[in-house]
C-alpha atoms as a PDB file:
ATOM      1  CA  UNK A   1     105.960 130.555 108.224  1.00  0.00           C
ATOM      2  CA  UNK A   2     108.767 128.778 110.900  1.00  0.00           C
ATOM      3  CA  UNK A   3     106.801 128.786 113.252  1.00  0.00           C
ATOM      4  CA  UNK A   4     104.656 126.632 111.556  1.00  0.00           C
ATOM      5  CA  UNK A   5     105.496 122.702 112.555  1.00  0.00           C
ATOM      6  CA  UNK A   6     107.155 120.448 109.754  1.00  0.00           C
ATOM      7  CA  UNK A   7     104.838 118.277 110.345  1.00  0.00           C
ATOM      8  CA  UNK A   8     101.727 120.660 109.013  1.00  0.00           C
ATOM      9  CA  UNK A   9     104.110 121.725 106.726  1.00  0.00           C
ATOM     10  CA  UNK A  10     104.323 118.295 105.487  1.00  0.00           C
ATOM     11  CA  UNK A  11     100.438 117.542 105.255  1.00  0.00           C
ATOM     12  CA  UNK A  12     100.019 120.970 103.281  1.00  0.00           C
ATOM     13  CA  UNK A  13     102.268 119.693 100.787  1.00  0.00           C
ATOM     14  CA  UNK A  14     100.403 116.202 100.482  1.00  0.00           C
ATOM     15  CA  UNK A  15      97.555 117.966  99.765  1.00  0.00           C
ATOM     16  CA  UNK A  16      99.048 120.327  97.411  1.00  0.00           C
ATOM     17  CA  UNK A  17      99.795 116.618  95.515  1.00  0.00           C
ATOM     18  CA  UNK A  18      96.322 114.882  96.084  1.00  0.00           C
ATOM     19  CA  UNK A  19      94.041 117.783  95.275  1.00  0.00           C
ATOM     20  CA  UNK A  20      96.519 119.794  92.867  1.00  0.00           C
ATOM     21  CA  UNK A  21      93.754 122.756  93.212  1.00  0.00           C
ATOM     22  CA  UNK A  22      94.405 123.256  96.805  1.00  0.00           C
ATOM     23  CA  UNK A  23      98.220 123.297  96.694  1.00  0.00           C
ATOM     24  CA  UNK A  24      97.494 126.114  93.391  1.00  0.00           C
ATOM     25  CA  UNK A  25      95.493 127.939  95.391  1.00  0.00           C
ATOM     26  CA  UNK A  26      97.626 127.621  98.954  1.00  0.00           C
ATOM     27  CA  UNK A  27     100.726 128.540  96.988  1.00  0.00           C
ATOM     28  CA  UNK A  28      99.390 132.010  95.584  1.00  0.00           C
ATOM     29  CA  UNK A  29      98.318 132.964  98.564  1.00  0.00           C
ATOM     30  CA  UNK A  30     101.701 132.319 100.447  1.00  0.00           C
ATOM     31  CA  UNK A  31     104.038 132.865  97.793  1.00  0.00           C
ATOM     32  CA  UNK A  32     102.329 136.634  97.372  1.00  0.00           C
ATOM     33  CA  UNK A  33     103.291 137.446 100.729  1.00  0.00           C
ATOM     34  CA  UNK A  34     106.646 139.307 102.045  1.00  0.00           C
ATOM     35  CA  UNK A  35     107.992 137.090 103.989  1.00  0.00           C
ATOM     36  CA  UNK A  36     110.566 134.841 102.539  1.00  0.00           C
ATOM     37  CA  UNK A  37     109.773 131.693 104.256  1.00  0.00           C
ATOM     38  CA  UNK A  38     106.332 132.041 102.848  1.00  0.00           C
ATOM     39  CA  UNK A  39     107.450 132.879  99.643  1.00  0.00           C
ATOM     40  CA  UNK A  40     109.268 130.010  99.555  1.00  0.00           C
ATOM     41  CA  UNK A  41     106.515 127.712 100.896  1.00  0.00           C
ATOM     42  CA  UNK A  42     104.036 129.113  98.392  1.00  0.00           C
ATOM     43  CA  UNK A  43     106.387 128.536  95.240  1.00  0.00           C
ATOM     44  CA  UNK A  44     107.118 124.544  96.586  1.00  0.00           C
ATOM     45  CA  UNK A  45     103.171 124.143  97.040  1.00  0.00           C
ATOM     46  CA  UNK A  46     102.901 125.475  93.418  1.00  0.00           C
ATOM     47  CA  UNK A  47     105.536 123.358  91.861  1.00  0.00           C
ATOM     48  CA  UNK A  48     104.006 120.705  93.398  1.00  0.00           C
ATOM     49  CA  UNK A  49     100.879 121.025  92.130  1.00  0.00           C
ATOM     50  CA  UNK A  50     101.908 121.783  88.905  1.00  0.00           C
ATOM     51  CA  UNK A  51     103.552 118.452  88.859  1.00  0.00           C
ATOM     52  CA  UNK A  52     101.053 116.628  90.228  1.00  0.00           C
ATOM     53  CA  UNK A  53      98.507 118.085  87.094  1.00  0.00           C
ATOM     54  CA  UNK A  54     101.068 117.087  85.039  1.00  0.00           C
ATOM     55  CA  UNK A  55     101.281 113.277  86.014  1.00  0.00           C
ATOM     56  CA  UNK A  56      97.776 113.305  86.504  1.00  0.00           C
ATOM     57  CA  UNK A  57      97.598 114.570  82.919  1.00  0.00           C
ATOM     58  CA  UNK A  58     100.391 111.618  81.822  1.00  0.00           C
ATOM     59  CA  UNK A  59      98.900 109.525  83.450  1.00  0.00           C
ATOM     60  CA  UNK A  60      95.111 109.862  81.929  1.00  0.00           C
ATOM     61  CA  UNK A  61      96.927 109.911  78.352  1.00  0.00           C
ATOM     62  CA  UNK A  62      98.770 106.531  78.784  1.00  0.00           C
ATOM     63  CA  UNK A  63      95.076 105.138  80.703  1.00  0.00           C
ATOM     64  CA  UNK A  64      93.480 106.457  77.172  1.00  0.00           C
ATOM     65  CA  UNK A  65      96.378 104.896  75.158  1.00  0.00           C
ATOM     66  CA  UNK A  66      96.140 101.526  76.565  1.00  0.00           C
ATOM     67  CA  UNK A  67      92.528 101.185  76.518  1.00  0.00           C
ATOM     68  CA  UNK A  68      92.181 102.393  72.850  1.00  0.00           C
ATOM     69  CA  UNK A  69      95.106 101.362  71.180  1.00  0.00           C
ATOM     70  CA  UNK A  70      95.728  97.847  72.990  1.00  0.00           C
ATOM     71  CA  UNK A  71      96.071  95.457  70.385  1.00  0.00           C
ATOM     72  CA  UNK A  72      96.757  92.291  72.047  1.00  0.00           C
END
């Protein structure tokens, strides 16, 4: 996985925050090979889309919260 530039690198783990599915599905396949550098890869592009489902889930709560609840 060094070899790869930090730049790509970089870009996979945007992704991983935009489309949370993509960085799930990039992580398991890295972080289920040998290597450590992919390991390691593959667990930060699955932290980082579980985050990003997280706030996205937050997120759609508070959207719901305001729009049903907003009382002034």
């Amino acid at each position: 996985m060094s070899d790869k530039p930090p730049k790509l690198k970089l870009l996979i783990y945007l992704l991983s925050f935009i489309m949370p599915l993509v960085g799930l599905s990039v992580g398991m396949v890295y972080y289920l090979r040998p290597d450590a550098d992919c390991h390691r890869f593959g667990k930060i592009c699955l932290v980082i889309g579980i985050i990003a489902i997280i706030l996205s889930c937050l997120s759609f709560l508070g959207w719901l919260g305001f729009f049903f609840f907003n009382i002034f």
